[in-house]
Protein backbone atom coordinates (compact mmCIF):
# COMPACT_ATOMS: atom_id res chain seq x y z
CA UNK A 1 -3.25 -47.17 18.78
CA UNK A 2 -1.94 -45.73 16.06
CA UNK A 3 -2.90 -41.69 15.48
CA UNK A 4 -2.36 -39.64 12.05
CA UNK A 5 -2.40 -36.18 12.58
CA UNK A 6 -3.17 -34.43 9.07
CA UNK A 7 -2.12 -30.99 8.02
CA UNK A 8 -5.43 -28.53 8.22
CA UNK A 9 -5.33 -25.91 5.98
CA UNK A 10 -5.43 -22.33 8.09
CA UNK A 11 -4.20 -18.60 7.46
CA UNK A 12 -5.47 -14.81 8.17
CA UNK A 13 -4.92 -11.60 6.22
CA UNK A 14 -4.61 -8.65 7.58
CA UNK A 15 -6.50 -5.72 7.49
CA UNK A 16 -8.53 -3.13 5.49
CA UNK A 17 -6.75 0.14 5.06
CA UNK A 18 -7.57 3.53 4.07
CA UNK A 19 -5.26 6.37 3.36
CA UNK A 20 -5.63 9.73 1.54
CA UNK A 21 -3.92 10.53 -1.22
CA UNK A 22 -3.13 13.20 -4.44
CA UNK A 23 -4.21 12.71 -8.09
CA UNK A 24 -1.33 10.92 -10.23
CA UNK A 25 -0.09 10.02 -6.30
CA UNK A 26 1.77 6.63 -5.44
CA UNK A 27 0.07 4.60 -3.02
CA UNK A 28 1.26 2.00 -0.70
CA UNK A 29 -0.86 -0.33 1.86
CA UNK A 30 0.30 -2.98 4.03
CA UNK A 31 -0.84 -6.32 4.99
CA UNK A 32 -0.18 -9.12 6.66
CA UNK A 33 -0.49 -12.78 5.23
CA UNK A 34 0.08 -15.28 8.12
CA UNK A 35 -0.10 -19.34 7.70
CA UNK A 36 -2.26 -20.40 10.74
CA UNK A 37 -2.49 -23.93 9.62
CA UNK A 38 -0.32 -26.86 11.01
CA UNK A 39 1.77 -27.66 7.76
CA UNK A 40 3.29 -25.32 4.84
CA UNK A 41 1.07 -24.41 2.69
CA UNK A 42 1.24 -22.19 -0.53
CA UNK A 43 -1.13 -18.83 -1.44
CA UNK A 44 -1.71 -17.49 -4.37
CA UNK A 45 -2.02 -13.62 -4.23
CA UNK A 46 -4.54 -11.52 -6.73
CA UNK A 47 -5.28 -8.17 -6.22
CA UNK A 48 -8.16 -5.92 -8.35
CA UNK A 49 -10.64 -2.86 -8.63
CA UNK A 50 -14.06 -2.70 -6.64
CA UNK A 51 -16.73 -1.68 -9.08
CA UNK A 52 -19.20 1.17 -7.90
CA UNK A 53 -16.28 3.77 -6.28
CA UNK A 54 -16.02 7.07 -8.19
CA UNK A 55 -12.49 5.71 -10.23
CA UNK A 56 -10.20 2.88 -10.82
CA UNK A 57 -6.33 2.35 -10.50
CA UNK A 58 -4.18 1.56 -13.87
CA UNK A 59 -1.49 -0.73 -12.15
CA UNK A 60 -1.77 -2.63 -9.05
CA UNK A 61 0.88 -4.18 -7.58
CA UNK A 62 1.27 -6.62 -4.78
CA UNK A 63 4.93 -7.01 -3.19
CA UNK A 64 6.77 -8.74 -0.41
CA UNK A 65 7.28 -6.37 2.63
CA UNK A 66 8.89 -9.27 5.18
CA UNK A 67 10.82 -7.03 7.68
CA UNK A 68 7.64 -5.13 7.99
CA UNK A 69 9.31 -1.47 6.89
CA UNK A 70 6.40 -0.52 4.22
CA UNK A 71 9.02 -0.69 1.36
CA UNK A 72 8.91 -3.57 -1.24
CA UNK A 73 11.86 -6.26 -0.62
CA UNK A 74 12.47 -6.40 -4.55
CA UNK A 75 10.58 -5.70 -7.64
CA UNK A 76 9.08 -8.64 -8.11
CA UNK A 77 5.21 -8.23 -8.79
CA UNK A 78 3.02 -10.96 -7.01
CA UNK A 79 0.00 -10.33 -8.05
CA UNK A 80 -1.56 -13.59 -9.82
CA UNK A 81 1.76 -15.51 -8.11
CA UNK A 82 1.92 -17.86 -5.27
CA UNK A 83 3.67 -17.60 -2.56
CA UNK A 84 4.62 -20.97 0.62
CA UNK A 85 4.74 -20.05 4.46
CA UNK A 86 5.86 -22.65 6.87
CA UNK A 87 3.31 -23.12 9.87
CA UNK A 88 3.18 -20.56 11.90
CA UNK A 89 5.19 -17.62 9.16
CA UNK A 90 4.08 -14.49 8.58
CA UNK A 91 5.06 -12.10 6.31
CA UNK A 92 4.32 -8.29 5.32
CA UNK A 93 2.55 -7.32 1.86
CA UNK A 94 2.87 -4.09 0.19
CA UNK A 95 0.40 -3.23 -2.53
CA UNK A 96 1.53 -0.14 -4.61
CA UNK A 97 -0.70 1.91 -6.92
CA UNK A 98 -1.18 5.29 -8.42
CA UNK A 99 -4.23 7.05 -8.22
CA UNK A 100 -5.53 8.66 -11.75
CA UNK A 101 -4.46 12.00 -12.69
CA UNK A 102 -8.32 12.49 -13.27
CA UNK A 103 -9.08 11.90 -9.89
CA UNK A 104 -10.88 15.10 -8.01
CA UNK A 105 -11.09 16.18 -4.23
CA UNK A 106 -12.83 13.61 -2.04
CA UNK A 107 -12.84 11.04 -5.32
CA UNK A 108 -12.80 7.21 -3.68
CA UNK A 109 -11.35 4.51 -5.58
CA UNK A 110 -10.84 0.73 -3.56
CA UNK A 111 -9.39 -2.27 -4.33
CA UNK A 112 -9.14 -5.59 -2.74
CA UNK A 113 -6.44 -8.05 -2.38
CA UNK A 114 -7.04 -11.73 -1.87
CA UNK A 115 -5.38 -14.82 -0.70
CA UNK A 116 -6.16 -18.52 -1.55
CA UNK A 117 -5.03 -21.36 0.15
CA UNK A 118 -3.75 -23.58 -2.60
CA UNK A 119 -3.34 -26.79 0.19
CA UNK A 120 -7.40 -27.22 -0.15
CA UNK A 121 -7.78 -24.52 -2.65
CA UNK A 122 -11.27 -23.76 -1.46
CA UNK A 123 -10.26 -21.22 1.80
CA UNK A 124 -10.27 -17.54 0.62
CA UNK A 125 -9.70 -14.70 2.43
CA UNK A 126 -9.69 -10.83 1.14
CA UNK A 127 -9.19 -7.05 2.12
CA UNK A 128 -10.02 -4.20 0.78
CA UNK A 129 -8.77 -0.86 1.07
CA UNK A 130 -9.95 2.60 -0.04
CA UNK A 131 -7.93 5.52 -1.17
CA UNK A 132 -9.52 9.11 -0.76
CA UNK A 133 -8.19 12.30 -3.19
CA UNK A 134 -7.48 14.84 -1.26
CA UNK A 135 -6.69 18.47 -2.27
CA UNK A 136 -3.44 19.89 -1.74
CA UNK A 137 -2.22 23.15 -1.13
CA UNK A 138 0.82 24.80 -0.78
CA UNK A 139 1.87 27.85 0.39
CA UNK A 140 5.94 29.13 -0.61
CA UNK A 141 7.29 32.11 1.25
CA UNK A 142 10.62 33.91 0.47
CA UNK A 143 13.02 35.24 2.46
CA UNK A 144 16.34 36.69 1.51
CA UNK A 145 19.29 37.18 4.29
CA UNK A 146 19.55 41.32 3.68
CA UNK A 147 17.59 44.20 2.61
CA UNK A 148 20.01 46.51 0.65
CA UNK A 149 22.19 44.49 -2.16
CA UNK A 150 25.61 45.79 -2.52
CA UNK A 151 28.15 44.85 -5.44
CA UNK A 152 29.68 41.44 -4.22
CA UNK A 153 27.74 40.83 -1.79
CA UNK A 154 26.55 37.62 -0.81
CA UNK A 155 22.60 36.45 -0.27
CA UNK A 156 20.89 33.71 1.14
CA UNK A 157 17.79 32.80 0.44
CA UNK A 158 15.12 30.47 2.27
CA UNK A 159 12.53 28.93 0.41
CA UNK A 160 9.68 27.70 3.04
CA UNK A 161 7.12 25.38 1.69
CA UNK A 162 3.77 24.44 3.94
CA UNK A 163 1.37 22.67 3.30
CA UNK A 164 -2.28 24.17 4.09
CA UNK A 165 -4.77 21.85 2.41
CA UNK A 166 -6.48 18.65 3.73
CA UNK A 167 -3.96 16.04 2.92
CA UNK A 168 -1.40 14.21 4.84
CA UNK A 169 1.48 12.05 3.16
CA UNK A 170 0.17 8.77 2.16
CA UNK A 171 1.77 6.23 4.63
CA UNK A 172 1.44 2.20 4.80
């Protein structure tokens, strides 16, 4: 008996995401492409705008993130490129954006970012991930070390900046 095991085409990507972020802000999200199949296999990466959200991003970027510490390995742009895992790899995507300057306060823009299996070239799998404008607001307070000023003398002072609207950092 004579048995031929043949490679089977398999892989996930992982997950939506939504963050919050500022008009003219950078954007990062992280996902994970892992090859599930039983042979290495090669993906092409492609990343775009979802029609019908309230604006669009300029420049979307899709990077290579594979210790996992939401910062791009290099500069080198995947989007549109292909990428091989062995069976069983995994590795971290970052894609990086800017939301318009002429995005307003609770303004939603998405984007999706898709993975092809170019083994049988007919398994697809996509995320997609919305970014909310938030509106920011900062408060700066003063202080100075004294009260009276002399000739020569010497003053500190602390600038303290808070923020007090409705948006966190953005964050992979």
């Amino acid at each position: 008996v004579k048995t031929t095991v043949l490679q089977v085409a398999s892989f996930t990507l992982v997950a939506d995401r939504s963050t919050n972020s500022t008009p003219n802000g950078q954007v990062r999200l992280a996902h994970t492409l892992t090859n599930t199949g039983n042979g290495t296999d090669s993906f092409t990466l492609n990343v775009a705008n979802v029609g019908g959200d309230d604006f669009n991003f300029a420049a979307i970027q899709i990077f290579r993130d594979a210790n996992n510490d939401g910062v791009p390995d290099n500069a080198t742009n995947l989007a549109g490129q292909t990428i091989q895992l062995a069976a069983g790899e995994a590795t971290g995507l970052i894609i990086q954006t800017v939301t318009p300057s002429t995005a307003t306060a609770n303004q939603t823009g998405q984007l999706t970012i898709s993975a092809t299996s170019v083994f049988d070239n007919t398994q697809t799998d996509d995320n997609t991930d919305t970014v909310t404008v938030k509106q920011v607001k900062v408060e700066v307070t003063k202080a100075a070390s004294v009260n009276v000023v002399n000739p020569n003398d010497t003053v500190e002072y602390t600038l303290t900046y808070r923020n007090t609207g409705k948006i966190g950092r953005a964050h992979v």
